[in-house]
C-alpha atoms as a PDB file:
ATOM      1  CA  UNK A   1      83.457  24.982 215.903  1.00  0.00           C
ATOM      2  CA  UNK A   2      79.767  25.754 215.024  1.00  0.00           C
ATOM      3  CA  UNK A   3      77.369  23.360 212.676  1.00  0.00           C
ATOM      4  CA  UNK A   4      76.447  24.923 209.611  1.00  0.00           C
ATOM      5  CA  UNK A   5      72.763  24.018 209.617  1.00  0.00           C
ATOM      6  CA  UNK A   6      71.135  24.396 206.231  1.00  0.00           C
ATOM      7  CA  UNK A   7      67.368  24.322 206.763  1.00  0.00           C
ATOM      8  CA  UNK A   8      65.688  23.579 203.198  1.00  0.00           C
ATOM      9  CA  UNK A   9      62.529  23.803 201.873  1.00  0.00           C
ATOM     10  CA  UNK A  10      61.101  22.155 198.070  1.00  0.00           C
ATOM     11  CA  UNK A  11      59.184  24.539 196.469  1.00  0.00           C
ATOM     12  CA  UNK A  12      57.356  23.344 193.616  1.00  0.00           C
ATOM     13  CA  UNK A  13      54.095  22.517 192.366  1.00  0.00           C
ATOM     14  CA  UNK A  14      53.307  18.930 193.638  1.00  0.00           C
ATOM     15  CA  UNK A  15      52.713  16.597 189.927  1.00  0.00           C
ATOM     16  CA  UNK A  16      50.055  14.987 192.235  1.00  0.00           C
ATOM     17  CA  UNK A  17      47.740  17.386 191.930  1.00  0.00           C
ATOM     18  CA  UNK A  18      48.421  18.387 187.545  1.00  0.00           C
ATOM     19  CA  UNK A  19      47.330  14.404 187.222  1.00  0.00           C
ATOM     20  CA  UNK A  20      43.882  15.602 189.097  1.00  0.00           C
ATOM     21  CA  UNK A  21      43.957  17.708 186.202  1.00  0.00           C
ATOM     22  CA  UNK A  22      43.502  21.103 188.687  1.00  0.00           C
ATOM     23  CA  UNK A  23      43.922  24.183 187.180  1.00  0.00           C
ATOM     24  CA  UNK A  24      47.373  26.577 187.949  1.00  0.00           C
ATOM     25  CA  UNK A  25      45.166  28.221 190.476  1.00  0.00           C
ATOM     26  CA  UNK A  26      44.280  25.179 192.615  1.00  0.00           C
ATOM     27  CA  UNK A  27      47.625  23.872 192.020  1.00  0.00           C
ATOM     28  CA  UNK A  28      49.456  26.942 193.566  1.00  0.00           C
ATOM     29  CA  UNK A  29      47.004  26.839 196.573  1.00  0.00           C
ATOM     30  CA  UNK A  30      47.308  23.180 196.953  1.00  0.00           C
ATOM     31  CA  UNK A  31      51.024  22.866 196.525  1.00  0.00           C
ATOM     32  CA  UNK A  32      52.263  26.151 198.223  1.00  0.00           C
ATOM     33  CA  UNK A  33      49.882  27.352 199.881  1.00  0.00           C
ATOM     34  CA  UNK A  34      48.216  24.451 201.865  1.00  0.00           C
ATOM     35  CA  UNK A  35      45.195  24.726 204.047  1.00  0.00           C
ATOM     36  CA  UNK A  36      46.551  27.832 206.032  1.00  0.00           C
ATOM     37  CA  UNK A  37      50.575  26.077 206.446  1.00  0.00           C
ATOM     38  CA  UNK A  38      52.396  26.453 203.355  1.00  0.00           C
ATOM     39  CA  UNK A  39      55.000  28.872 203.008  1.00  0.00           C
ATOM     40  CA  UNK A  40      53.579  32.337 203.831  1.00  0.00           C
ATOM     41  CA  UNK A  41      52.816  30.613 207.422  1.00  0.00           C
ATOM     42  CA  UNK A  42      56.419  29.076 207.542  1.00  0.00           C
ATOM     43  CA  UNK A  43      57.844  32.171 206.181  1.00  0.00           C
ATOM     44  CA  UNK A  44      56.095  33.799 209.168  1.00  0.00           C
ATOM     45  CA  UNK A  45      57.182  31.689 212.075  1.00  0.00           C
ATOM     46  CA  UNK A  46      60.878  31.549 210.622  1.00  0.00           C
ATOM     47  CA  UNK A  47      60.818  35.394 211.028  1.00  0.00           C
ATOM     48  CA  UNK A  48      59.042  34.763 214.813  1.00  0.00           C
ATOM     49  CA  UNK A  49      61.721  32.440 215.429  1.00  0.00           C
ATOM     50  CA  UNK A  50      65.029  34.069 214.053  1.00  0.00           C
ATOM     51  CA  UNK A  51      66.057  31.432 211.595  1.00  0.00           C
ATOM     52  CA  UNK A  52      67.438  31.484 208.006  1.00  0.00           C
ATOM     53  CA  UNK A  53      65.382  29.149 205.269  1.00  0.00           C
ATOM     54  CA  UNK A  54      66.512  27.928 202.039  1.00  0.00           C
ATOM     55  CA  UNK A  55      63.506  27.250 199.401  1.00  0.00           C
ATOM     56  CA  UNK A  56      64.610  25.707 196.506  1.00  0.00           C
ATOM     57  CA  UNK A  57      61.860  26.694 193.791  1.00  0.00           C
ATOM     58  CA  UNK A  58      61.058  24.887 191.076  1.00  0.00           C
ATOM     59  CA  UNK A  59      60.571  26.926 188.044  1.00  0.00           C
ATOM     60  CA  UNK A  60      59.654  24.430 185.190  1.00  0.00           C
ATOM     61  CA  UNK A  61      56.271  24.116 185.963  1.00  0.00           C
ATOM     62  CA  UNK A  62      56.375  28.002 183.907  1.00  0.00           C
ATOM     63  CA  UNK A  63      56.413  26.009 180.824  1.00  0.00           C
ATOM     64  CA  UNK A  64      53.144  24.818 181.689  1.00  0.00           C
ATOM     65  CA  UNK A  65      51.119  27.881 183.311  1.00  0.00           C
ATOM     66  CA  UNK A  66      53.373  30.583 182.292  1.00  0.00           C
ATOM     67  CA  UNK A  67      56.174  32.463 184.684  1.00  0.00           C
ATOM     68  CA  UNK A  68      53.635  34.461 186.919  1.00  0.00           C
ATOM     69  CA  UNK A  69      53.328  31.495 189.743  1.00  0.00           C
ATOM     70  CA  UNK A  70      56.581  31.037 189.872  1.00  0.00           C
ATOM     71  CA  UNK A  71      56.943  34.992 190.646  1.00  0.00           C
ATOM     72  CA  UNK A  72      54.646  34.802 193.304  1.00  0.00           C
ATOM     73  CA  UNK A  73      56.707  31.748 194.802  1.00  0.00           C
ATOM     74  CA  UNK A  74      59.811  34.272 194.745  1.00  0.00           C
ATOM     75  CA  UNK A  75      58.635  37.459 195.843  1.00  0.00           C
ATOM     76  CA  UNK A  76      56.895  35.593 198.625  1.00  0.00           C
ATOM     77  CA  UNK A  77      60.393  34.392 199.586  1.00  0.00           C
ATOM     78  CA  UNK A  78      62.635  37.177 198.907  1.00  0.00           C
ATOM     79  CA  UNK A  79      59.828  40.027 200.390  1.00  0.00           C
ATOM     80  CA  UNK A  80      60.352  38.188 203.550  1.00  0.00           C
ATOM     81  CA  UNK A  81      64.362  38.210 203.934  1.00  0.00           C
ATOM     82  CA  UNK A  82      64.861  34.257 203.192  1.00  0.00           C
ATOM     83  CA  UNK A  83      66.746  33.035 199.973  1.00  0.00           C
ATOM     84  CA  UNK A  84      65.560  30.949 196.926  1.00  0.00           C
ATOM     85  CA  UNK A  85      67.619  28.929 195.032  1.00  0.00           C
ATOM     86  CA  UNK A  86      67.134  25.873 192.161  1.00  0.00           C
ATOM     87  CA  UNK A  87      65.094  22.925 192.198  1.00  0.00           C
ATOM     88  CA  UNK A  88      63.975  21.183 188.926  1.00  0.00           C
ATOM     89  CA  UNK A  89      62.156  18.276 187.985  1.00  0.00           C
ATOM     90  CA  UNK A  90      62.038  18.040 184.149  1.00  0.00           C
ATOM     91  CA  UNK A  91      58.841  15.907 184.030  1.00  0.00           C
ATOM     92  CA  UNK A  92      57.132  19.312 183.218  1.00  0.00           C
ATOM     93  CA  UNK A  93      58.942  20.015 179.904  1.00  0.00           C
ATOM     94  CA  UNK A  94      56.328  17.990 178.036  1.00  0.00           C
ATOM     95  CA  UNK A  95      53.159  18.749 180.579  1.00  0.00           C
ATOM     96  CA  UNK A  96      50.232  20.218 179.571  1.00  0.00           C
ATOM     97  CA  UNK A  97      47.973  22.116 181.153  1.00  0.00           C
ATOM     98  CA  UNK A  98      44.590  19.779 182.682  1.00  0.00           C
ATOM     99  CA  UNK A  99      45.571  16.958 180.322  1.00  0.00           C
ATOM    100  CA  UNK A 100      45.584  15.370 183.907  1.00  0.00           C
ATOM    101  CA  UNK A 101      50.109  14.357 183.641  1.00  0.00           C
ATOM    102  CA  UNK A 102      48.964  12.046 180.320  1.00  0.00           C
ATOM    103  CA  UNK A 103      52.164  14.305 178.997  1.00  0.00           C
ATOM    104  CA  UNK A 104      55.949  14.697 180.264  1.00  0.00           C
ATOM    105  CA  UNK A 105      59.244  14.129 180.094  1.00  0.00           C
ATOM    106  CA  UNK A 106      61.644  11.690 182.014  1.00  0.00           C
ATOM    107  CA  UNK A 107      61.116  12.483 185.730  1.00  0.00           C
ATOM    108  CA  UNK A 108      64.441  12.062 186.700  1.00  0.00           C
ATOM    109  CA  UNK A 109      67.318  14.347 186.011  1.00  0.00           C
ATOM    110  CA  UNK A 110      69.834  11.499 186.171  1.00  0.00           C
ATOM    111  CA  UNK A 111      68.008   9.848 183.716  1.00  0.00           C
ATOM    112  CA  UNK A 112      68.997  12.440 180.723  1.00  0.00           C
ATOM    113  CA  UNK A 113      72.710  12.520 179.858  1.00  0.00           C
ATOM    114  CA  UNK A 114      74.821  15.660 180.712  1.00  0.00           C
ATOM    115  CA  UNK A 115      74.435  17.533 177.713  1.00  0.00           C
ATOM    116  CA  UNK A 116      71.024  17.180 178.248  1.00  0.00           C
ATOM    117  CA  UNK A 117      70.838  17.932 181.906  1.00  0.00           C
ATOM    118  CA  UNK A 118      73.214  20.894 181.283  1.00  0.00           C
ATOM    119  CA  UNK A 119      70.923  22.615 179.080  1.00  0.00           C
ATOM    120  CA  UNK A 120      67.884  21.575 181.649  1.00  0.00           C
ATOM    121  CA  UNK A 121      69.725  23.493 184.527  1.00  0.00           C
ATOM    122  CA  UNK A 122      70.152  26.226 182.293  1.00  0.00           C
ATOM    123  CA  UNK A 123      66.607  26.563 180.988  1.00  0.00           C
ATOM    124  CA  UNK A 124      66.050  26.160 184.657  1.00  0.00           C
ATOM    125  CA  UNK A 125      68.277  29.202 185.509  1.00  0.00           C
ATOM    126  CA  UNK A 126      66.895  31.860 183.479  1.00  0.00           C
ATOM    127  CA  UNK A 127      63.381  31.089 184.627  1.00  0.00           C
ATOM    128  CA  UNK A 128      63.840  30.937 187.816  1.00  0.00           C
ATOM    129  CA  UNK A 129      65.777  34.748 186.744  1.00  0.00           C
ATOM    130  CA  UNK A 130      63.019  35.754 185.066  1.00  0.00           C
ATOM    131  CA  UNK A 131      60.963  34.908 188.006  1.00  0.00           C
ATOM    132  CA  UNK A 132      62.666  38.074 190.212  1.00  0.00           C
ATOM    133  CA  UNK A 133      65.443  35.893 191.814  1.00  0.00           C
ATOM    134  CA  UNK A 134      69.377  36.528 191.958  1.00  0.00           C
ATOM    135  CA  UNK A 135      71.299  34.086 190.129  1.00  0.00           C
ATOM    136  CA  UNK A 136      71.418  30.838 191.921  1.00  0.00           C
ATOM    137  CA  UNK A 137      74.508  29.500 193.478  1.00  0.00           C
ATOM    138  CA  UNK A 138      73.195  26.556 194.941  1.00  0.00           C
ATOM    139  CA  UNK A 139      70.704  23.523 193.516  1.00  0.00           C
ATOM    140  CA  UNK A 140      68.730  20.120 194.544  1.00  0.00           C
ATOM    141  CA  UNK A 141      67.526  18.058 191.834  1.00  0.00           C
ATOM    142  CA  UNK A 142      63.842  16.925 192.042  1.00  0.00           C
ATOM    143  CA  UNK A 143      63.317  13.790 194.593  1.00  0.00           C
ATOM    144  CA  UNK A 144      67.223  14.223 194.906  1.00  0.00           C
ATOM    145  CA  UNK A 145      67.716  12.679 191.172  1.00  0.00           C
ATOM    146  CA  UNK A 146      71.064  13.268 190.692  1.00  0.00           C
ATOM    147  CA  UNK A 147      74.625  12.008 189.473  1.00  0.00           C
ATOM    148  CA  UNK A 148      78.083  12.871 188.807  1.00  0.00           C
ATOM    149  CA  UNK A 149      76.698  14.535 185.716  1.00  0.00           C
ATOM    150  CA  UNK A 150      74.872  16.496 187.425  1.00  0.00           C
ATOM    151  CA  UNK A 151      77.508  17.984 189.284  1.00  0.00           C
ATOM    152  CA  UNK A 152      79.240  18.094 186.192  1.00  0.00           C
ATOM    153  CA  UNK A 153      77.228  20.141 184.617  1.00  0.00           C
ATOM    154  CA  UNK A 154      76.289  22.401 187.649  1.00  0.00           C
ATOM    155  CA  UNK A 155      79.784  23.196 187.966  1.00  0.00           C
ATOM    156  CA  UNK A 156      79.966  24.171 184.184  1.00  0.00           C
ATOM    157  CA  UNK A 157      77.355  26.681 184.748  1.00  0.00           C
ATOM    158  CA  UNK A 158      78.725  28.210 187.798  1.00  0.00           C
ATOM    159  CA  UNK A 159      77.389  27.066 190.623  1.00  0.00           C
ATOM    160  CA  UNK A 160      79.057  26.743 194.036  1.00  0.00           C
ATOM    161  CA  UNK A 161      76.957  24.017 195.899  1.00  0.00           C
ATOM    162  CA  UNK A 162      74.619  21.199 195.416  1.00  0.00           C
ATOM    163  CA  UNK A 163      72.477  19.474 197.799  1.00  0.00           C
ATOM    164  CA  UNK A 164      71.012  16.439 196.308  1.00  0.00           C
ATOM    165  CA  UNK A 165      72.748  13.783 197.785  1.00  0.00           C
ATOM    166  CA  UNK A 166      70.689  11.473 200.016  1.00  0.00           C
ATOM    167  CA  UNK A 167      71.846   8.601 201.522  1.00  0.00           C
ATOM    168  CA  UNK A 168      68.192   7.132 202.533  1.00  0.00           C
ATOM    169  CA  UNK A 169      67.702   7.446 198.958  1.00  0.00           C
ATOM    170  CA  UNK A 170      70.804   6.188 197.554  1.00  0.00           C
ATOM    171  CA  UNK A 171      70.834   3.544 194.673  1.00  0.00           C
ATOM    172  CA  UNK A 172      67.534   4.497 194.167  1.00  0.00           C
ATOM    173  CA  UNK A 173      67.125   8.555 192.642  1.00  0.00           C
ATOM    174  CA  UNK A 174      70.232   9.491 194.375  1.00  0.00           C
ATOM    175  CA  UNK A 175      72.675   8.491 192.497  1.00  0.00           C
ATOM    176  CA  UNK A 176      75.903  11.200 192.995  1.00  0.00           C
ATOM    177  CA  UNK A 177      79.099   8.279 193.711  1.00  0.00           C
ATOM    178  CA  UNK A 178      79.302   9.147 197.731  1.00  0.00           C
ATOM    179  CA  UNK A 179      78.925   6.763 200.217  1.00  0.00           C
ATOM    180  CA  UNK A 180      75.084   6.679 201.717  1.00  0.00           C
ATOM    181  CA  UNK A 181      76.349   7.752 204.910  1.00  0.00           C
ATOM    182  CA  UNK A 182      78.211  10.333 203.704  1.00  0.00           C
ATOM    183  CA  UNK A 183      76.633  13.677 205.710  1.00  0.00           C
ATOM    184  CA  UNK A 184      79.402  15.970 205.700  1.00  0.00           C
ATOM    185  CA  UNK A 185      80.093  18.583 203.026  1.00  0.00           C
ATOM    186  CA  UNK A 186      82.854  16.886 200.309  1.00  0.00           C
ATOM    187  CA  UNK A 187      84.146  18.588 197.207  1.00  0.00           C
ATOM    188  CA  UNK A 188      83.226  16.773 194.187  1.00  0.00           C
ATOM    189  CA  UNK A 189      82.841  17.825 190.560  1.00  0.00           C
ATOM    190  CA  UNK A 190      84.117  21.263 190.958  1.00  0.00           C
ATOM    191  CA  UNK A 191      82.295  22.275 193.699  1.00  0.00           C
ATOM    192  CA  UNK A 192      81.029  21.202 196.948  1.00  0.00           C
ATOM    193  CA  UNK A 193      78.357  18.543 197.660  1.00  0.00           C
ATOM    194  CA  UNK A 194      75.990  19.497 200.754  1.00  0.00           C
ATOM    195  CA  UNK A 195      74.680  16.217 201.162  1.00  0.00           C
ATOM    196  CA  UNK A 196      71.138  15.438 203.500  1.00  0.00           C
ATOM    197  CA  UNK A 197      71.643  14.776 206.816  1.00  0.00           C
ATOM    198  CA  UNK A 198      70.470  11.076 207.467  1.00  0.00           C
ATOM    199  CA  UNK A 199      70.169   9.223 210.709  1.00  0.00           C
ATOM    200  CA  UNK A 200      70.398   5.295 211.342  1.00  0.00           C
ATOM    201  CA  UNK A 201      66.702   3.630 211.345  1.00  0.00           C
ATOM    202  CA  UNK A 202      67.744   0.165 211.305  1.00  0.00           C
ATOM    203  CA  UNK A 203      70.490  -2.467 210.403  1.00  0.00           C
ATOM    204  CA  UNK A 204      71.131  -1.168 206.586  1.00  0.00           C
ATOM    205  CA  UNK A 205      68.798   1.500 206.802  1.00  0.00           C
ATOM    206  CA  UNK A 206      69.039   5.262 206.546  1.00  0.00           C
ATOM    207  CA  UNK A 207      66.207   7.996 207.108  1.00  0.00           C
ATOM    208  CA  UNK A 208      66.376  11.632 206.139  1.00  0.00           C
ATOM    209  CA  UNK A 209      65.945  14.561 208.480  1.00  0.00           C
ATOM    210  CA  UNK A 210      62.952  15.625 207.203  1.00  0.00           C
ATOM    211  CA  UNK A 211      59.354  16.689 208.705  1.00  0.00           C
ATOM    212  CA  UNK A 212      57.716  14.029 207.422  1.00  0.00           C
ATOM    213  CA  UNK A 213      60.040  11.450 207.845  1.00  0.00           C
ATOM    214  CA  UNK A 214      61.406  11.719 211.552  1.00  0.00           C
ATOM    215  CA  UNK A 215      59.801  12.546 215.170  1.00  0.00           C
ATOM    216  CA  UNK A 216      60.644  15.961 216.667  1.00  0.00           C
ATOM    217  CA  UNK A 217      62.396  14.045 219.480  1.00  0.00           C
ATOM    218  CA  UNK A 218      64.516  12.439 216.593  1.00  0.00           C
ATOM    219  CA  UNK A 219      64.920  15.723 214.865  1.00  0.00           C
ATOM    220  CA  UNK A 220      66.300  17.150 218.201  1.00  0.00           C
ATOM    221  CA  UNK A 221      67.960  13.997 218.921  1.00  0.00           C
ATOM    222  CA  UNK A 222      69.603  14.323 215.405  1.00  0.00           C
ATOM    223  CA  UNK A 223      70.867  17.910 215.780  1.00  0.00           C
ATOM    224  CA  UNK A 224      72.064  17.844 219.205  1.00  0.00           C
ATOM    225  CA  UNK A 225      74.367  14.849 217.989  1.00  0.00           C
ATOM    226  CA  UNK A 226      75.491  17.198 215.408  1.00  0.00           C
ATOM    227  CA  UNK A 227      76.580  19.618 217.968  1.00  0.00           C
ATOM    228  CA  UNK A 228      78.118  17.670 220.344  1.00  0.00           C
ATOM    229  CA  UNK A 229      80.262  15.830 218.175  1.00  0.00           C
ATOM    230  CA  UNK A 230      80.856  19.238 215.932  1.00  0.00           C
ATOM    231  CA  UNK A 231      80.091  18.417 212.952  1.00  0.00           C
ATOM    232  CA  UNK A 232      80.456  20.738 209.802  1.00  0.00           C
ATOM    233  CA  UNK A 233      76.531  21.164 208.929  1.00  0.00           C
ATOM    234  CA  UNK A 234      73.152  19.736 209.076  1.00  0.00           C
ATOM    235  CA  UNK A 235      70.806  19.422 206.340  1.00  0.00           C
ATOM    236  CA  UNK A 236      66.963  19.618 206.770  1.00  0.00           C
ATOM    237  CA  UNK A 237      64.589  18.788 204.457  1.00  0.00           C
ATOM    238  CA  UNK A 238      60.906  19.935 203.820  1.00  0.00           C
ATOM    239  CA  UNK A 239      58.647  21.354 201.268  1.00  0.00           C
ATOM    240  CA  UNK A 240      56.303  23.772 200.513  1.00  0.00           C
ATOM    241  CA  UNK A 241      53.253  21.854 201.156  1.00  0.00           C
ATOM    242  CA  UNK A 242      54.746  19.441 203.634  1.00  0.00           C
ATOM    243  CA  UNK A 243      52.492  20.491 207.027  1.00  0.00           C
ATOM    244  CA  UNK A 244      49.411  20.096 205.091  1.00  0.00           C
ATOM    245  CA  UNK A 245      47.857  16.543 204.493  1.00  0.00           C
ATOM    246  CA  UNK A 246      48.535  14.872 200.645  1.00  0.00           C
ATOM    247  CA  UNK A 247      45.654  16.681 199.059  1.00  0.00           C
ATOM    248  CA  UNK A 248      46.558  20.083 200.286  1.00  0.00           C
ATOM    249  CA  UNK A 249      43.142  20.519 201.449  1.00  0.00           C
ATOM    250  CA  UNK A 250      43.590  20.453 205.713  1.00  0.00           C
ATOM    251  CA  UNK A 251      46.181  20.942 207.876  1.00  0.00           C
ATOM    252  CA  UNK A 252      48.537  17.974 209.358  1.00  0.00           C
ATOM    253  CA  UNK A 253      48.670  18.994 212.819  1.00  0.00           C
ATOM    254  CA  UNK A 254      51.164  16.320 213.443  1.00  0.00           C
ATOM    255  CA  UNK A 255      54.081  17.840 210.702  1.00  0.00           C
ATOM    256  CA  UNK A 256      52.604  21.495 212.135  1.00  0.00           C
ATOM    257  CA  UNK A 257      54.019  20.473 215.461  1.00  0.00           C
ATOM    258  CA  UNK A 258      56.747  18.937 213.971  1.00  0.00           C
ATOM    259  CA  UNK A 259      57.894  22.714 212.436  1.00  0.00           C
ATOM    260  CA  UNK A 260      57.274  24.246 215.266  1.00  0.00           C
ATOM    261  CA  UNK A 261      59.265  22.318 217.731  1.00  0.00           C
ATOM    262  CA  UNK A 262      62.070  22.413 214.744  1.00  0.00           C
ATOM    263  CA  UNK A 263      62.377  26.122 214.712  1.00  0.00           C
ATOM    264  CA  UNK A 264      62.379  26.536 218.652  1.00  0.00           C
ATOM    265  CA  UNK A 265      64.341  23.539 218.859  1.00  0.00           C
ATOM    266  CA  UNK A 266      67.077  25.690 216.063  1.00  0.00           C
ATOM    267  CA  UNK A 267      66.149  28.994 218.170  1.00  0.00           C
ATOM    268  CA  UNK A 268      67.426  27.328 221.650  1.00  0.00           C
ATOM    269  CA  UNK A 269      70.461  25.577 219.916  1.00  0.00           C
ATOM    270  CA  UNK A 270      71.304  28.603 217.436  1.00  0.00           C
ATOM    271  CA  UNK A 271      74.399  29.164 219.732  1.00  0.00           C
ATOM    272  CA  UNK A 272      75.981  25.671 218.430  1.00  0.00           C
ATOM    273  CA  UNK A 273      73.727  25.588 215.491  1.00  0.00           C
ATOM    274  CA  UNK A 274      73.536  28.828 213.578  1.00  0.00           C
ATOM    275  CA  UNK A 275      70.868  28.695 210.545  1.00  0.00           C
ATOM    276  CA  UNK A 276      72.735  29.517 207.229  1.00  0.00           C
ATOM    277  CA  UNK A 277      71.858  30.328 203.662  1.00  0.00           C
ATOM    278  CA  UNK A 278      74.064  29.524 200.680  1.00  0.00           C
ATOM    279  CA  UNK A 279      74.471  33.020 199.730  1.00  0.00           C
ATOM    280  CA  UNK A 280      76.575  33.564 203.337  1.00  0.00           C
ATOM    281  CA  UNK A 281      78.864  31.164 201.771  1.00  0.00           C
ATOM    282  CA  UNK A 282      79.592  29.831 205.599  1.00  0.00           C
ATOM    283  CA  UNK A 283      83.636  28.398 205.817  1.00  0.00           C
ATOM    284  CA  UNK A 284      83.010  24.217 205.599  1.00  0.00           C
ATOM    285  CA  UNK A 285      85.657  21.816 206.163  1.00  0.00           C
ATOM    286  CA  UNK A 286      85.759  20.085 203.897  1.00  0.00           C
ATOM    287  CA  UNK A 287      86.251  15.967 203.252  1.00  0.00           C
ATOM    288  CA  UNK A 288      84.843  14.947 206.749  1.00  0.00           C
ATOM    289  CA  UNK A 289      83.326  11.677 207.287  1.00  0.00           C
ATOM    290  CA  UNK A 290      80.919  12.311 210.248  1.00  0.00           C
ATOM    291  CA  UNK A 291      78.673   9.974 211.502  1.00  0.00           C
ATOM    292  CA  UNK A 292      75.199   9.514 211.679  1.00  0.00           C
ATOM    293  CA  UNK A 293      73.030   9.667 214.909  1.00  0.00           C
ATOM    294  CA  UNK A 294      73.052   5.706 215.604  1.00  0.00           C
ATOM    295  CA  UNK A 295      70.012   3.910 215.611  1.00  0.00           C
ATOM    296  CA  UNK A 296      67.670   3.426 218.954  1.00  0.00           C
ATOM    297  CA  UNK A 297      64.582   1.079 218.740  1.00  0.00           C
ATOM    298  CA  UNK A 298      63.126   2.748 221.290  1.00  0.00           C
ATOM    299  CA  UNK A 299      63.398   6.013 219.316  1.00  0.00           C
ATOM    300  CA  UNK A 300      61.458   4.504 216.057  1.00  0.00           C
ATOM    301  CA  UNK A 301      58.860   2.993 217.680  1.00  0.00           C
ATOM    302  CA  UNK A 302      57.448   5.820 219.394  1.00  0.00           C
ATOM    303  CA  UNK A 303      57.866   7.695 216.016  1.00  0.00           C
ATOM    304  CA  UNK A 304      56.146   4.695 213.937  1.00  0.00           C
ATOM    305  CA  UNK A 305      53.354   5.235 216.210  1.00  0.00           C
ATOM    306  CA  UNK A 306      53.046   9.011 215.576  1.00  0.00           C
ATOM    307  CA  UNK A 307      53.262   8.161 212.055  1.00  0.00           C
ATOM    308  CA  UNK A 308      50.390   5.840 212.129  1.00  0.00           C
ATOM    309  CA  UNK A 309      48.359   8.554 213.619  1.00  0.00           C
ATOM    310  CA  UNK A 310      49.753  11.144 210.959  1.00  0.00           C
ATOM    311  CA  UNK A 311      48.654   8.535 208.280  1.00  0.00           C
ATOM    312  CA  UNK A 312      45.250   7.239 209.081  1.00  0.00           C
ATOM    313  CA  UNK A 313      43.834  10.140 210.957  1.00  0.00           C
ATOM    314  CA  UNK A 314      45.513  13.438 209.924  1.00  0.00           C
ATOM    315  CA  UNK A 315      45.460  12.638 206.162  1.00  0.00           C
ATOM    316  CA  UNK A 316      42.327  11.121 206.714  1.00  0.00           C
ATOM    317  CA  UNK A 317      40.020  13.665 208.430  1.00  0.00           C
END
């Protein structure tokens, strides 16, 4: 049996830059289209490389700046054979435009109850429609802010998948009622939970396969255990602006390495490890309980030390 792997990609405009009070312009550059390595670049190398991309795009920030970003987001995507499907954080229902984030909502989606987060999905929806993309069947709340609401409602509206369960994050925003090392696809709530694929850091700990959060070794390290020991899928995280540093302004040639050995990485493996998108609705046991890559000292130290250069010298320079 082949693993599913589900490589996913945040879209959105980063909140970080609205509170420098940037116009839409700068935002879009800064957020999407970072220093020469936001999406049109990954877009490119995924093509180079073979590999299938989800981007979950963020539409609410159309309230805001009107829906013409957010159409440039999609037809970016779409023009270049990958998929886009939903991502919201509801902070921007109340934002306004270079009032530097003094305005917004709750930032949490499992902060609102489900009547309320029902009719913020759909809102949600028919921008994201408007925007030039096909109905979504699959959603990630913003910083994975979720619960069995959520799901709830998502199921309500028709969708088939959600992917906001995150075990490094659990307790915390992620708060869907799975266990945090739960990394296999489950059914829940009327329809089927892709959760993050975590790895052991340390005694208690969990860290999410993301760019920005794990070595390429680890990455590797991560999927080849995913092979081996067949499980049903893996689930990568990264955004839109993630191989840039924080301001957007200069590229982070350590998280630009970090993609690149990812897709070759996925390109060697694709064999074992096929690249999917939601829309290929891929078959997924379902109810698994496979295990995360275990833990190795070793392994974190030489990635803590990568990070340290990533930290004070790429976002630095």
């Amino acid at each position: 049996m082949t693993t599913a792997v589900f490589l996913t990609i945040d879209t959105e405009f980063a909140w970080r830059h609205h509170r420098e009070g940037l116009c839409s312009d700068a935002i879009y550059h800064r957020s999407v289209e970072p220093a020469g390595v936001g999406i049109s670049y990954q877009l490119d190398k995924l093509a180079r490389y073979g590999l299938k991309a989800c981007f979950f795009v963020d539409p609410m920030p159309a309230l805001t700046f009107g829906i013409e970003p957010v159409r440039r987001m999609v037809s970016t995507i779409l023009d270049a054979g990958q998929e886009v499907q939903l991502h919201l954080h509801p902070a921007w229902t109340a934002a306004i435009a270079r009032d530097r984030g003094a305005n917004h909502a709750k930032f949490d989606l499992s902060d609102y109850p489900l009547a309320e987060q029902y009719a913020l999905i759909l809102q949600a929806t028919e921008l994201l429609i408007d925007a030039g993309a096909p109905d979504p069947i699959a959603f990630r709340a913003g910083s994975y802010a979720a619960n069995d609401d959520t799901l709830a409602a998502l199921a309500a509206l028709g969708f088939a998948y959600d992917s906001s369960h995150n075990g490094a994050a659990a307790c915390d925003a992620s708060r869907i009622s799975l266990s945090p090392r739960q990394i296999a696809p489950v059914a829940a709530h009327g329809l089927i939970e892709i959760p993050v694929t975590v790895i052991e850091d340390r005694p208690g700990q969990l860290r999410t396969l993301q760019l920005c959060a794990l070595s390429a070794n680890e990455s590797r390290d991560a999927l080849e255990h995913a092979a081996a020991r067949g499980h049903v899928a893996a689930t990568i995280v990264s955004h839109g602006f993630e191989l840039a540093n924080r301001q957007g302004t200069r590229a982070n040639a350590v998280h630009v390495r970090r993609f690149e050995a990812l897709c070759a990485t996925l390109a060697e493996l694709r064999t074992d490890l096929p690249t999917r998108h939601f829309r290929d609705r891929p078959p997924l046991v379902l109810g698994r309980y496979d295990r995360p890559l275990a833990r190795d000292p070793i392994r974190r130290g030489l990635r803590q030390a990568e990070q340290l250069w990533s930290n004070w010298v790429e976002e630095r320079a």
